[in-house]
PDB file of N, CA and C in Angstrom:
ATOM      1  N   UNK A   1     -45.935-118.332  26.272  1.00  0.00           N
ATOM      2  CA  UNK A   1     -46.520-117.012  26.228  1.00  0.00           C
ATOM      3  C   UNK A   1     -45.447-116.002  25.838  1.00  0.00           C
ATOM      4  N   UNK A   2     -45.815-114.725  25.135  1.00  0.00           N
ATOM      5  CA  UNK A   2     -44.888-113.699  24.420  1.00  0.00           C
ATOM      6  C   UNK A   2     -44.687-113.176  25.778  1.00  0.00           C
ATOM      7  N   UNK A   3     -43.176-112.761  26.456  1.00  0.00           N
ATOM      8  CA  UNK A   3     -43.041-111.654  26.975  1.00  0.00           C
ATOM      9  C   UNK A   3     -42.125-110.586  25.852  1.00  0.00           C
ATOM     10  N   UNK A   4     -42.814-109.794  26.461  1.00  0.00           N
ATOM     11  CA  UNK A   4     -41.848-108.788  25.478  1.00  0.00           C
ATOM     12  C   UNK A   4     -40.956-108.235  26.193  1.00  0.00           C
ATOM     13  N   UNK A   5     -40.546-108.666  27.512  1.00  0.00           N
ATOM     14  CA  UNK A   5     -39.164-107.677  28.006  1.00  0.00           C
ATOM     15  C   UNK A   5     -37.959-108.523  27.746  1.00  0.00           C
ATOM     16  N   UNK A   6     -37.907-109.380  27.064  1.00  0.00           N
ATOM     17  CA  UNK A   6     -36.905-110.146  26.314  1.00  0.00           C
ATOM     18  C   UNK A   6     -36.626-109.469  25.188  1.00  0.00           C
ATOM     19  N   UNK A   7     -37.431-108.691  24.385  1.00  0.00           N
ATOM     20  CA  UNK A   7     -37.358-108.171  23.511  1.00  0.00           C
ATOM     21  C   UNK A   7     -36.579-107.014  23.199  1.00  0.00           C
ATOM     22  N   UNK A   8     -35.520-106.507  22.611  1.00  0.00           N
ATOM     23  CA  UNK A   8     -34.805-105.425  22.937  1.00  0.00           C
ATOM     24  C   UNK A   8     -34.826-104.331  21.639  1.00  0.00           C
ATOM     25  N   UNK A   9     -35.750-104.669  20.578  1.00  0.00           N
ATOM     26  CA  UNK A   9     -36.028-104.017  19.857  1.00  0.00           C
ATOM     27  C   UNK A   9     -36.736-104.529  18.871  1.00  0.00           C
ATOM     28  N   UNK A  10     -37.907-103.457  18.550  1.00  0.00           N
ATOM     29  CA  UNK A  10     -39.273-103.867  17.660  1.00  0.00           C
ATOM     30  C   UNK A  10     -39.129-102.996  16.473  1.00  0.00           C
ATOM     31  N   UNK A  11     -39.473-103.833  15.422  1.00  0.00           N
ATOM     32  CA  UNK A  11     -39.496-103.416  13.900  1.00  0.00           C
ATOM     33  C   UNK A  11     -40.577-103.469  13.230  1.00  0.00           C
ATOM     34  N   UNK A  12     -40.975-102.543  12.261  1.00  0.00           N
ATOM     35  CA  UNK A  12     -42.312-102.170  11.727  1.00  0.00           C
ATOM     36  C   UNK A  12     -41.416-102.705   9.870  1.00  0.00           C
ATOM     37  N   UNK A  13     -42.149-103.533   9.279  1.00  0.00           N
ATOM     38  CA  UNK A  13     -41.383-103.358   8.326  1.00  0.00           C
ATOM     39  C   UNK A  13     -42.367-104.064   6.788  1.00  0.00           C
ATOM     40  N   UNK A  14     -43.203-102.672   7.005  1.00  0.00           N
ATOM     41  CA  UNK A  14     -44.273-103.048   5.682  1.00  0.00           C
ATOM     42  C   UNK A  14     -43.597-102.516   4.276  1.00  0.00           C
ATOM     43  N   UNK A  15     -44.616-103.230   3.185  1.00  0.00           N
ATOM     44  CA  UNK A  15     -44.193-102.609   2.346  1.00  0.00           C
ATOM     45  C   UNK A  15     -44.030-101.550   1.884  1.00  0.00           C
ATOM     46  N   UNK A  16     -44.025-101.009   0.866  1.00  0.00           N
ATOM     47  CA  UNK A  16     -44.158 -99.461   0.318  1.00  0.00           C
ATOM     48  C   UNK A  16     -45.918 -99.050   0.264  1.00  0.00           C
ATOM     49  N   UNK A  17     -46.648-100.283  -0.591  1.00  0.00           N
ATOM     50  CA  UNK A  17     -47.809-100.420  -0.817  1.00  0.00           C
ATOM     51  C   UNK A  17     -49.340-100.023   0.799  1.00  0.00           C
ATOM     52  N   UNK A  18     -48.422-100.864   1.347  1.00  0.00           N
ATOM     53  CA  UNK A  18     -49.014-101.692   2.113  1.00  0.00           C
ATOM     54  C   UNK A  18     -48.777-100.380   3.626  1.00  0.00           C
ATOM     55  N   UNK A  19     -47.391 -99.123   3.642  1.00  0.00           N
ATOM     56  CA  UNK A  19     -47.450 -98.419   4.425  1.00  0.00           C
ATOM     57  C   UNK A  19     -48.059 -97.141   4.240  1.00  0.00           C
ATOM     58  N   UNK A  20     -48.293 -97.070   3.035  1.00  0.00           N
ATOM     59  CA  UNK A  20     -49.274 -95.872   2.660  1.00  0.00           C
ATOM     60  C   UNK A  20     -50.590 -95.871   2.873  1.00  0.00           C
ATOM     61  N   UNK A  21     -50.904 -97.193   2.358  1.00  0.00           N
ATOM     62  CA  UNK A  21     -52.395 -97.636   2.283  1.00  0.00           C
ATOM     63  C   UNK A  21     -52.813 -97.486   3.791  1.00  0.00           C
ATOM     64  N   UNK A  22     -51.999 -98.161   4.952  1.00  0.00           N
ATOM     65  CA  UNK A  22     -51.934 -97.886   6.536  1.00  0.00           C
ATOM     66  C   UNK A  22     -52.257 -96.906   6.624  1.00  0.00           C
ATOM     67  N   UNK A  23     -51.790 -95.981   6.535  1.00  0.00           N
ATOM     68  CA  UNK A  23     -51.953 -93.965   6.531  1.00  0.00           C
ATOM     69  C   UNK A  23     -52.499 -93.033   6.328  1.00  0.00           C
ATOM     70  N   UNK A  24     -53.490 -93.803   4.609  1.00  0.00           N
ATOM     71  CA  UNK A  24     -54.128 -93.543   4.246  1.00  0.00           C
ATOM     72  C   UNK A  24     -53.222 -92.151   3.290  1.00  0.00           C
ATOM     73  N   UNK A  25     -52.174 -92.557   2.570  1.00  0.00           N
ATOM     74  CA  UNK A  25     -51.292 -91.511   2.002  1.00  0.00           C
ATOM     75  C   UNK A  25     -51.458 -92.134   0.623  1.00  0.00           C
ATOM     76  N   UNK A  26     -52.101 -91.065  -0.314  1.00  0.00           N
ATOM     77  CA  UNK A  26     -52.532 -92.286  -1.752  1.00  0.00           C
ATOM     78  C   UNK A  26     -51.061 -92.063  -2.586  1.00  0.00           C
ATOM     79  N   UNK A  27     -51.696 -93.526  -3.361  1.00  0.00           N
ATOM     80  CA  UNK A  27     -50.369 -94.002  -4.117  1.00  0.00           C
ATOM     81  C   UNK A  27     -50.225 -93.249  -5.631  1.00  0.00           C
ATOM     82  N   UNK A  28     -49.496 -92.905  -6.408  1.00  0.00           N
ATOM     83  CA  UNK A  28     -48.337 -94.424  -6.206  1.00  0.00           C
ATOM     84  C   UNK A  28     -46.927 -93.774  -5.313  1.00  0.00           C
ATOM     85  N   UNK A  29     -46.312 -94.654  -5.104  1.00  0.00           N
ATOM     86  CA  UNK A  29     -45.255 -94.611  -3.997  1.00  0.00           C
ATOM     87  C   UNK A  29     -44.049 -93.531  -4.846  1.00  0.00           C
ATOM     88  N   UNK A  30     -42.989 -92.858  -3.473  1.00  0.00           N
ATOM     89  CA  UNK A  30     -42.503 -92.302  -4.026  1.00  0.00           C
ATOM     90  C   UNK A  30     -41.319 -92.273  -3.188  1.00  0.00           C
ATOM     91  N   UNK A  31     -40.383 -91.350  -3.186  1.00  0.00           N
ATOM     92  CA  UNK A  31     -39.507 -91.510  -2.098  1.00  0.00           C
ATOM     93  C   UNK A  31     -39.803 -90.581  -1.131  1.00  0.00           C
ATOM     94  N   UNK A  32     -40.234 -89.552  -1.686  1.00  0.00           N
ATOM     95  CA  UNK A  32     -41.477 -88.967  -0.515  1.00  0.00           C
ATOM     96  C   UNK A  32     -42.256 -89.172   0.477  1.00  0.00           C
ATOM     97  N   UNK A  33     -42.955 -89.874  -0.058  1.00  0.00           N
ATOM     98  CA  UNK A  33     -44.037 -90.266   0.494  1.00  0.00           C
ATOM     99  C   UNK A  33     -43.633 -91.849   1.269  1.00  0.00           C
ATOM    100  N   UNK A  34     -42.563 -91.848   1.263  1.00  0.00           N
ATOM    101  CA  UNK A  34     -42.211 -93.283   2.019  1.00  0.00           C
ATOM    102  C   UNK A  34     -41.575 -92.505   2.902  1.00  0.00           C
ATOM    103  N   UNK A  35     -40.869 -91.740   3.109  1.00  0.00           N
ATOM    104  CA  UNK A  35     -40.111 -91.711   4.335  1.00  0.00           C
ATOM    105  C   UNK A  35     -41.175 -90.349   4.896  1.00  0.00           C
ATOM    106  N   UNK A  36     -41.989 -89.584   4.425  1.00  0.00           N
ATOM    107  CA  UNK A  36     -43.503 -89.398   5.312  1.00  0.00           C
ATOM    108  C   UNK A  36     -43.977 -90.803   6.317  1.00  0.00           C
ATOM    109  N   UNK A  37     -44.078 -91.601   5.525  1.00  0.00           N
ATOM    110  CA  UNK A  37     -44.741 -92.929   5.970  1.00  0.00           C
ATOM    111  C   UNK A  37     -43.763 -93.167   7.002  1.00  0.00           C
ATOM    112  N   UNK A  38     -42.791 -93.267   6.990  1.00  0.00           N
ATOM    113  CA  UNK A  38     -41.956 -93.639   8.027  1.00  0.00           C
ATOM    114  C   UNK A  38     -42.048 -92.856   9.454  1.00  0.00           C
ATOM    115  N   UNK A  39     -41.963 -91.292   9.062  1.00  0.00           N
ATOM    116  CA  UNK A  39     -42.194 -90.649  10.241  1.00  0.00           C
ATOM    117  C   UNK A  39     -43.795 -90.627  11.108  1.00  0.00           C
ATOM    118  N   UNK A  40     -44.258 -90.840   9.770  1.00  0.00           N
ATOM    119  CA  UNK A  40     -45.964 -91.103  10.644  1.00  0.00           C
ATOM    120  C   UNK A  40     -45.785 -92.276  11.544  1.00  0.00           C
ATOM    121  N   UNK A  41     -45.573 -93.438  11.377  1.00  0.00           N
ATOM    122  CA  UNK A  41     -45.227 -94.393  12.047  1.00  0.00           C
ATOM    123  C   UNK A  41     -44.431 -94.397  13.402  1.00  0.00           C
ATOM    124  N   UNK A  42     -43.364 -93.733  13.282  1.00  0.00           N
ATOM    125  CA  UNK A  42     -42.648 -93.143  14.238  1.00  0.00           C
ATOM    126  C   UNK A  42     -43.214 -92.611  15.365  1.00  0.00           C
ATOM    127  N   UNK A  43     -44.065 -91.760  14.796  1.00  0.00           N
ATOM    128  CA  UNK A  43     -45.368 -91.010  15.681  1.00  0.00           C
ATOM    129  C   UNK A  43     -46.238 -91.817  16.479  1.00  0.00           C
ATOM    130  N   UNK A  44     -46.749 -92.409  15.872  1.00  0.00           N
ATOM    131  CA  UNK A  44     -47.556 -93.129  16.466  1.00  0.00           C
ATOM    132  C   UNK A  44     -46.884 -93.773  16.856  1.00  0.00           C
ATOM    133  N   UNK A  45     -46.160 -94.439  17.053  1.00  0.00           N
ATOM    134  CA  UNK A  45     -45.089 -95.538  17.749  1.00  0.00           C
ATOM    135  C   UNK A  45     -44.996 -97.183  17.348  1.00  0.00           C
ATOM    136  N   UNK A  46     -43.662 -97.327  17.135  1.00  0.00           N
ATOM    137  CA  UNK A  46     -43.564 -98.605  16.329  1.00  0.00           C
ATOM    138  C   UNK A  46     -43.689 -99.900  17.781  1.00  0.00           C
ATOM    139  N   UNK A  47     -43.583 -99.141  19.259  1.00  0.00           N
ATOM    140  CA  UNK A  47     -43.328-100.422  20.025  1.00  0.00           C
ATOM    141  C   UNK A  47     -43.542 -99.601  21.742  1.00  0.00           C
ATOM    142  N   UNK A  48     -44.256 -99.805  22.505  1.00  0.00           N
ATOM    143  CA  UNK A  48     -44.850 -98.986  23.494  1.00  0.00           C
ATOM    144  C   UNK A  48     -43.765 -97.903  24.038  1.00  0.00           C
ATOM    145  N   UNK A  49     -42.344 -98.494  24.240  1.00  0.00           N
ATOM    146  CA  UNK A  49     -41.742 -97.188  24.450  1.00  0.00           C
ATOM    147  C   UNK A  49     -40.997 -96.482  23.046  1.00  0.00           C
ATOM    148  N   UNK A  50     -41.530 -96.536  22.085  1.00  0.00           N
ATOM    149  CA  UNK A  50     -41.282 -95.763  21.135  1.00  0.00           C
ATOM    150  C   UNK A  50     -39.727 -95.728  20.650  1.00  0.00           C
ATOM    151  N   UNK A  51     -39.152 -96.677  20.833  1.00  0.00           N
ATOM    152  CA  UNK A  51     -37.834 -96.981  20.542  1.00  0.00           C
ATOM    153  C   UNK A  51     -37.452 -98.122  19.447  1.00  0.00           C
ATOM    154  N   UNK A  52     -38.423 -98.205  18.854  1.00  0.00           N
ATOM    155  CA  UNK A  52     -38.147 -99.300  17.513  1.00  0.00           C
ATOM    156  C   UNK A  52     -37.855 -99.141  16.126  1.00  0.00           C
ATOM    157  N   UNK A  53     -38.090 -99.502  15.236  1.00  0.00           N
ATOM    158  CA  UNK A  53     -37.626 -98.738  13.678  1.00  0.00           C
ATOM    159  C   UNK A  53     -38.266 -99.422  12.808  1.00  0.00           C
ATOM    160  N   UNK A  54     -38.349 -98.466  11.966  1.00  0.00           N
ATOM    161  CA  UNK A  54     -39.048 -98.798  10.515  1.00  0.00           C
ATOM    162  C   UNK A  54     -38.440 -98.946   9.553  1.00  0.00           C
ATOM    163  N   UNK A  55     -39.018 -99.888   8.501  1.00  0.00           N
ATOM    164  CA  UNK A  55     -38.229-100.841   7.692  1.00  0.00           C
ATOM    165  C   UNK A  55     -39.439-100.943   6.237  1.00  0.00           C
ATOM    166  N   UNK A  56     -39.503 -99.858   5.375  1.00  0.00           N
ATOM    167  CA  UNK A  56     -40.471 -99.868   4.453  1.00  0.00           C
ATOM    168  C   UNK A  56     -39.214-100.109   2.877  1.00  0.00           C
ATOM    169  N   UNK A  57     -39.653-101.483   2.560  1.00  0.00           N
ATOM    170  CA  UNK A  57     -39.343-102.316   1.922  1.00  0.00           C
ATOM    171  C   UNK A  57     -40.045-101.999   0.283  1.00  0.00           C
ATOM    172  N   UNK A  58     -39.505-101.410  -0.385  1.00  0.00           N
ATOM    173  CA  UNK A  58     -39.858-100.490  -1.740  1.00  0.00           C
ATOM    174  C   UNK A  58     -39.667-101.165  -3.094  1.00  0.00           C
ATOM    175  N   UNK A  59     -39.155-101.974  -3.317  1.00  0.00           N
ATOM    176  CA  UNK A  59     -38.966-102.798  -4.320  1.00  0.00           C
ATOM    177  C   UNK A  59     -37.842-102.023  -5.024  1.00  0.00           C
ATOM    178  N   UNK A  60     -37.781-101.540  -6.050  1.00  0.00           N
ATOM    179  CA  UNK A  60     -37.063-101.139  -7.447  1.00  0.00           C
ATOM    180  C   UNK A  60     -36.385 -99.935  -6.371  1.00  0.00           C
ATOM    181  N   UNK A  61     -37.169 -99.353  -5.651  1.00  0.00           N
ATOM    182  CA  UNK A  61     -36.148 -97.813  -5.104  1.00  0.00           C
ATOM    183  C   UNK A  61     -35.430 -98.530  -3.836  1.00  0.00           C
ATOM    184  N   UNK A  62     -35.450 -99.702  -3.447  1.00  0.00           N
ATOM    185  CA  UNK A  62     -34.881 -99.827  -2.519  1.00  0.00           C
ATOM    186  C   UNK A  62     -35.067-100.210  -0.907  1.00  0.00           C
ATOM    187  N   UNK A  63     -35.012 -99.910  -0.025  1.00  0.00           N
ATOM    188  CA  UNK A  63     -35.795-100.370   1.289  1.00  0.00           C
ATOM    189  C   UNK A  63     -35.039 -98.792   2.313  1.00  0.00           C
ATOM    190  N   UNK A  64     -36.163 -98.587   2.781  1.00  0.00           N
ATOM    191  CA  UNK A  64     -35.394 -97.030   3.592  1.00  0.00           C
ATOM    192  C   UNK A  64     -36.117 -97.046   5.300  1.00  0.00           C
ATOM    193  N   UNK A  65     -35.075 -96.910   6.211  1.00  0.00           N
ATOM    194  CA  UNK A  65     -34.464 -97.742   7.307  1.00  0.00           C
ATOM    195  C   UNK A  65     -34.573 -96.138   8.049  1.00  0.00           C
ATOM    196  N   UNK A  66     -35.353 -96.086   9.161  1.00  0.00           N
ATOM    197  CA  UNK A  66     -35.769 -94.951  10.113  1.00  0.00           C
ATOM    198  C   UNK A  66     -36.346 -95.255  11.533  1.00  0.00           C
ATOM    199  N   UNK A  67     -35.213 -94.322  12.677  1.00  0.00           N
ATOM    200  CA  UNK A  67     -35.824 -95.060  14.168  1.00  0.00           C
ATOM    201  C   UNK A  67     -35.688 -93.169  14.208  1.00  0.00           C
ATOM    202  N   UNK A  68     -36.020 -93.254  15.698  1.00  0.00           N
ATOM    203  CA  UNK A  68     -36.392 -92.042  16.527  1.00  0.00           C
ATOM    204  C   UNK A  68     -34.609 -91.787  16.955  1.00  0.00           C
ATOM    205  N   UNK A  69     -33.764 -92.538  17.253  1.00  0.00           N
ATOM    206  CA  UNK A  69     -32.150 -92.181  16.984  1.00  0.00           C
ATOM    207  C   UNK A  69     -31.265 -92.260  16.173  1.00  0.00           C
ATOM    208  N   UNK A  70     -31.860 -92.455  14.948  1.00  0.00           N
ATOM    209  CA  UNK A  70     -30.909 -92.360  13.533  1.00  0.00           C
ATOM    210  C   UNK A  70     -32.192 -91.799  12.667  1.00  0.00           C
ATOM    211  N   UNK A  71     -31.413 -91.027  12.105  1.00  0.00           N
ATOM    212  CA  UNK A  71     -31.766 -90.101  10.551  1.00  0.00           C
ATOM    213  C   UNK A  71     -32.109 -91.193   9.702  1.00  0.00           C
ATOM    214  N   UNK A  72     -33.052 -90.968   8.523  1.00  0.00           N
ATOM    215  CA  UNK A  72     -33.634 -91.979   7.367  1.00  0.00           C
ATOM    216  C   UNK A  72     -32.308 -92.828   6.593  1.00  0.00           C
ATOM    217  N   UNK A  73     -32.073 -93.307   6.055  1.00  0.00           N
ATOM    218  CA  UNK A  73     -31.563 -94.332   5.463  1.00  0.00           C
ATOM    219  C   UNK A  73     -31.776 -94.734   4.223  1.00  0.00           C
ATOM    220  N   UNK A  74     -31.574 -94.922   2.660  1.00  0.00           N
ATOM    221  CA  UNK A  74     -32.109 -95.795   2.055  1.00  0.00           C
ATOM    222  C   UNK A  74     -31.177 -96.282   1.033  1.00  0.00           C
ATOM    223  N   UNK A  75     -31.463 -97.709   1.347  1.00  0.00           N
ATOM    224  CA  UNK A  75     -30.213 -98.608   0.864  1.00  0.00           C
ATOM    225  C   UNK A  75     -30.860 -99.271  -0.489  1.00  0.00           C
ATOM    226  N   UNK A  76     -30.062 -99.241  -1.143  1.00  0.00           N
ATOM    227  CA  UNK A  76     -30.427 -99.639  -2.649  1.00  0.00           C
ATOM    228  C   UNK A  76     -31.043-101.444  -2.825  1.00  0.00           C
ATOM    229  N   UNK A  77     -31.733-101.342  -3.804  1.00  0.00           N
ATOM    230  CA  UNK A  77     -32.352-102.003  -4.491  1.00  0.00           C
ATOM    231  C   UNK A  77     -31.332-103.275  -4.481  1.00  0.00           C
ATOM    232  N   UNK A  78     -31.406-104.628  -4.307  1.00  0.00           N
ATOM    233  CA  UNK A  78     -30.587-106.002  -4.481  1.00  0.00           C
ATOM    234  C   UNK A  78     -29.816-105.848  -5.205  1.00  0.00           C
ATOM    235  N   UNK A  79     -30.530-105.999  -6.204  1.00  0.00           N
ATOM    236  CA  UNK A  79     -30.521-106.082  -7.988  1.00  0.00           C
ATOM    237  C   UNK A  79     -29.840-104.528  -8.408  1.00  0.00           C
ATOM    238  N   UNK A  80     -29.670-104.303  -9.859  1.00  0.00           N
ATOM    239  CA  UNK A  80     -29.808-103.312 -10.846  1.00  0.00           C
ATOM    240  C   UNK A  80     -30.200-103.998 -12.369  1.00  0.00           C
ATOM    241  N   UNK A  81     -30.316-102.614 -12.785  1.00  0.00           N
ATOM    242  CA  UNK A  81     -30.771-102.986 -14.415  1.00  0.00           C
ATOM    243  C   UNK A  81     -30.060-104.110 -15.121  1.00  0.00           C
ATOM    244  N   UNK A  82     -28.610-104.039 -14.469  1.00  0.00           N
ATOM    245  CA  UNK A  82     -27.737-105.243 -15.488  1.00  0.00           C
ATOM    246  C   UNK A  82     -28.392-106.727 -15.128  1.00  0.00           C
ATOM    247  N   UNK A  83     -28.678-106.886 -14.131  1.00  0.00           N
ATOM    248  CA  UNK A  83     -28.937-108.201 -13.072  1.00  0.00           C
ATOM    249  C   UNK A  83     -30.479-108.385 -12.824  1.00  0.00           C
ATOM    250  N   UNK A  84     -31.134-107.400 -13.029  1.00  0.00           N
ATOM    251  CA  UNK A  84     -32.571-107.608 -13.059  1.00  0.00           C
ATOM    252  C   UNK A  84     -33.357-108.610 -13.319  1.00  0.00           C
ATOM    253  N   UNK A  85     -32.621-109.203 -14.986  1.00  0.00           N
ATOM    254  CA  UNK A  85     -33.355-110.461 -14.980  1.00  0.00           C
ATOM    255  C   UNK A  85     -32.655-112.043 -14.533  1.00  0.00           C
ATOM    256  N   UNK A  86     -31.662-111.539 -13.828  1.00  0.00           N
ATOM    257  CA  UNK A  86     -31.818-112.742 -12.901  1.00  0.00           C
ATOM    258  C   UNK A  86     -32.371-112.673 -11.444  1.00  0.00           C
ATOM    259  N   UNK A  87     -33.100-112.101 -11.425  1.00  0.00           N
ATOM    260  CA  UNK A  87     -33.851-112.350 -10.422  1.00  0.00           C
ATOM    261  C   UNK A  87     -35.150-112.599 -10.524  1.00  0.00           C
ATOM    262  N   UNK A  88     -35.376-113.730  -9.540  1.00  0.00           N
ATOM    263  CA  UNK A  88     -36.442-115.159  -9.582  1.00  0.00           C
ATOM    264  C   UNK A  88     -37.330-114.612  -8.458  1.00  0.00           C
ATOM    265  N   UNK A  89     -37.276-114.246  -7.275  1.00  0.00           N
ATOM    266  CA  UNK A  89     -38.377-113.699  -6.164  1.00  0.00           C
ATOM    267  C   UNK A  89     -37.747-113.339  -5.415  1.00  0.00           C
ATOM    268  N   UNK A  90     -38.029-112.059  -5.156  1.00  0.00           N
ATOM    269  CA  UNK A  90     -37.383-110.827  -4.377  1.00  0.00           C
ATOM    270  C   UNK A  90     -38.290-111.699  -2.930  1.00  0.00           C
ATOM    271  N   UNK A  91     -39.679-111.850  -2.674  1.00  0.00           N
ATOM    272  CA  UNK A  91     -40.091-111.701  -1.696  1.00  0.00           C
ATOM    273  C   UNK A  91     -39.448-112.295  -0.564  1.00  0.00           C
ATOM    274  N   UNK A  92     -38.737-113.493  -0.512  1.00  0.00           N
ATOM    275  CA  UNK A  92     -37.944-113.790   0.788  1.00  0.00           C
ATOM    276  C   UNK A  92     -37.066-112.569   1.409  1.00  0.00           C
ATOM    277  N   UNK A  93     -36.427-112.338   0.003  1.00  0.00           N
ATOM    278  CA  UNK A  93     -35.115-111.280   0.557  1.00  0.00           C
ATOM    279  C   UNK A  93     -35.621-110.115   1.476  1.00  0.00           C
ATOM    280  N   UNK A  94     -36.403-109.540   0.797  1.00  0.00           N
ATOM    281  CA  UNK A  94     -36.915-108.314   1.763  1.00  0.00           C
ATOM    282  C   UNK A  94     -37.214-108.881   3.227  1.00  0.00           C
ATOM    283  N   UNK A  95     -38.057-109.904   3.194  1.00  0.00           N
ATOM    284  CA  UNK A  95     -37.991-110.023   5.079  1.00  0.00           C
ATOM    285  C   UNK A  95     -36.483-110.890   5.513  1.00  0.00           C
ATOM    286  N   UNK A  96     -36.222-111.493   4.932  1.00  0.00           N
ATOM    287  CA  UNK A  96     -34.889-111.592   5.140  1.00  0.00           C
ATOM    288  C   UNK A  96     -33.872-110.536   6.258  1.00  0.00           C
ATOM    289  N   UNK A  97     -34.000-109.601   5.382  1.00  0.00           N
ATOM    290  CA  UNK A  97     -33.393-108.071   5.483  1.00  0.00           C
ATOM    291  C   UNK A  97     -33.587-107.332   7.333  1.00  0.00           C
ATOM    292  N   UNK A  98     -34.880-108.290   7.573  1.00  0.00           N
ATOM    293  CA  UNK A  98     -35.542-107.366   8.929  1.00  0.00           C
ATOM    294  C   UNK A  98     -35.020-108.471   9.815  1.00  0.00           C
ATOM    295  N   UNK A  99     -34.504-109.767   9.845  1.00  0.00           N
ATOM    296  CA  UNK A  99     -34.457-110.781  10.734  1.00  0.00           C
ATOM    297  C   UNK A  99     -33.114-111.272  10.784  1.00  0.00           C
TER     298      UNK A  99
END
Protein backbone atom coordinates (compact mmCIF):
# COMPACT_ATOMS: atom_id res chain seq x y z
CA UNK A 1 0.00 0.00 0.00
CA UNK A 2 1.19 3.82 -0.94
CA UNK A 3 2.02 5.69 2.22
CA UNK A 4 2.83 8.94 1.42
CA UNK A 5 4.67 10.06 4.62
CA UNK A 6 7.69 8.39 3.17
CA UNK A 7 7.38 10.71 0.62
CA UNK A 8 9.34 13.93 1.01
CA UNK A 9 8.46 15.61 -2.05
CA UNK A 10 5.75 15.55 -4.89
CA UNK A 11 6.17 16.61 -8.50
CA UNK A 12 3.63 17.68 -11.07
CA UNK A 13 5.43 17.30 -14.30
CA UNK A 14 3.12 17.53 -17.47
CA UNK A 15 3.75 18.56 -20.61
CA UNK A 16 3.49 21.97 -22.14
CA UNK A 17 0.43 20.57 -24.19
CA UNK A 18 -1.02 18.60 -21.80
CA UNK A 19 -0.68 21.65 -18.78
CA UNK A 20 -2.64 24.09 -20.56
CA UNK A 21 -5.17 21.88 -21.87
CA UNK A 22 -5.50 20.97 -17.69
CA UNK A 23 -6.36 24.76 -17.18
CA UNK A 24 -8.09 25.17 -19.82
CA UNK A 25 -5.38 28.05 -21.07
CA UNK A 26 -5.67 27.73 -25.08
CA UNK A 27 -2.77 26.89 -27.10
CA UNK A 28 -0.33 27.22 -28.71
CA UNK A 29 2.23 27.22 -25.91
CA UNK A 30 4.37 29.96 -25.01
CA UNK A 31 6.69 30.93 -22.37
CA UNK A 32 3.94 32.75 -20.95
CA UNK A 33 1.58 30.85 -20.72
CA UNK A 34 3.68 28.00 -19.24
CA UNK A 35 4.90 29.50 -16.32
CA UNK A 36 0.97 30.94 -15.84
CA UNK A 37 0.42 27.18 -15.95
CA UNK A 38 2.84 26.64 -13.43
CA UNK A 39 1.53 29.10 -10.95
CA UNK A 40 -2.05 27.90 -11.48
CA UNK A 41 -0.91 24.61 -10.39
CA UNK A 42 0.86 25.90 -7.53
CA UNK A 43 -2.48 27.21 -6.47
CA UNK A 44 -4.27 24.63 -6.49
CA UNK A 45 -1.64 22.52 -5.01
CA UNK A 46 0.76 20.09 -6.44
CA UNK A 47 0.66 17.72 -3.06
CA UNK A 48 -1.78 18.22 0.13
CA UNK A 49 0.62 20.36 1.99
CA UNK A 50 1.40 22.41 -0.91
CA UNK A 51 5.07 21.97 -0.87
CA UNK A 52 5.87 20.20 -4.17
CA UNK A 53 6.99 21.51 -7.68
CA UNK A 54 6.25 21.75 -11.06
CA UNK A 55 8.03 20.42 -13.87
CA UNK A 56 6.30 21.52 -17.37
CA UNK A 57 8.41 19.81 -19.88
CA UNK A 58 8.23 22.12 -23.29
CA UNK A 59 10.08 20.51 -25.88
CA UNK A 60 12.15 23.01 -28.25
CA UNK A 61 11.85 25.98 -25.34
CA UNK A 62 13.00 23.81 -22.83
CA UNK A 63 11.50 22.45 -19.43
CA UNK A 64 10.71 25.35 -16.68
CA UNK A 65 11.04 24.18 -12.98
CA UNK A 66 8.64 26.14 -10.19
CA UNK A 67 7.82 25.31 -6.31
CA UNK A 68 6.16 27.71 -3.76
CA UNK A 69 10.16 28.28 -2.38
CA UNK A 70 12.06 28.94 -5.45
CA UNK A 71 11.33 31.49 -8.22
CA UNK A 72 10.57 29.89 -11.97
CA UNK A 73 13.43 28.33 -13.65
CA UNK A 74 13.89 27.42 -17.25
CA UNK A 75 16.54 25.25 -18.35
CA UNK A 76 17.24 24.83 -21.92
CA UNK A 77 16.27 22.52 -24.45
CA UNK A 78 18.83 18.97 -24.57
CA UNK A 79 19.59 19.52 -27.95
CA UNK A 80 20.23 22.84 -30.18
CA UNK A 81 19.93 23.60 -33.80
CA UNK A 82 23.53 22.17 -34.45
CA UNK A 83 22.55 18.66 -32.78
CA UNK A 84 18.94 18.56 -33.51
CA UNK A 85 19.19 16.00 -35.92
CA UNK A 86 20.75 13.71 -33.87
CA UNK A 87 18.23 13.28 -31.88
CA UNK A 88 16.20 9.94 -32.03
CA UNK A 89 13.37 10.40 -28.98
CA UNK A 90 13.35 13.04 -26.65
CA UNK A 91 10.43 11.23 -24.79
CA UNK A 92 12.45 9.16 -22.18
CA UNK A 93 14.66 12.15 -21.43
CA UNK A 94 12.06 14.48 -20.28
CA UNK A 95 10.76 12.04 -17.55
CA UNK A 96 14.05 11.08 -17.00
CA UNK A 97 14.65 14.70 -15.86
CA UNK A 98 11.77 14.39 -12.93
CA UNK A 99 13.20 10.96 -11.40
Amino acid sequence: MFDQRNITHFYASPNAEEALNLLSIPLPTSKDKIEKAAEEFLSIGVSGGGEGTVIIRSGALGAYLKSRETQGKWIDAFWTASNFDKVVDVTGRSRAAAH
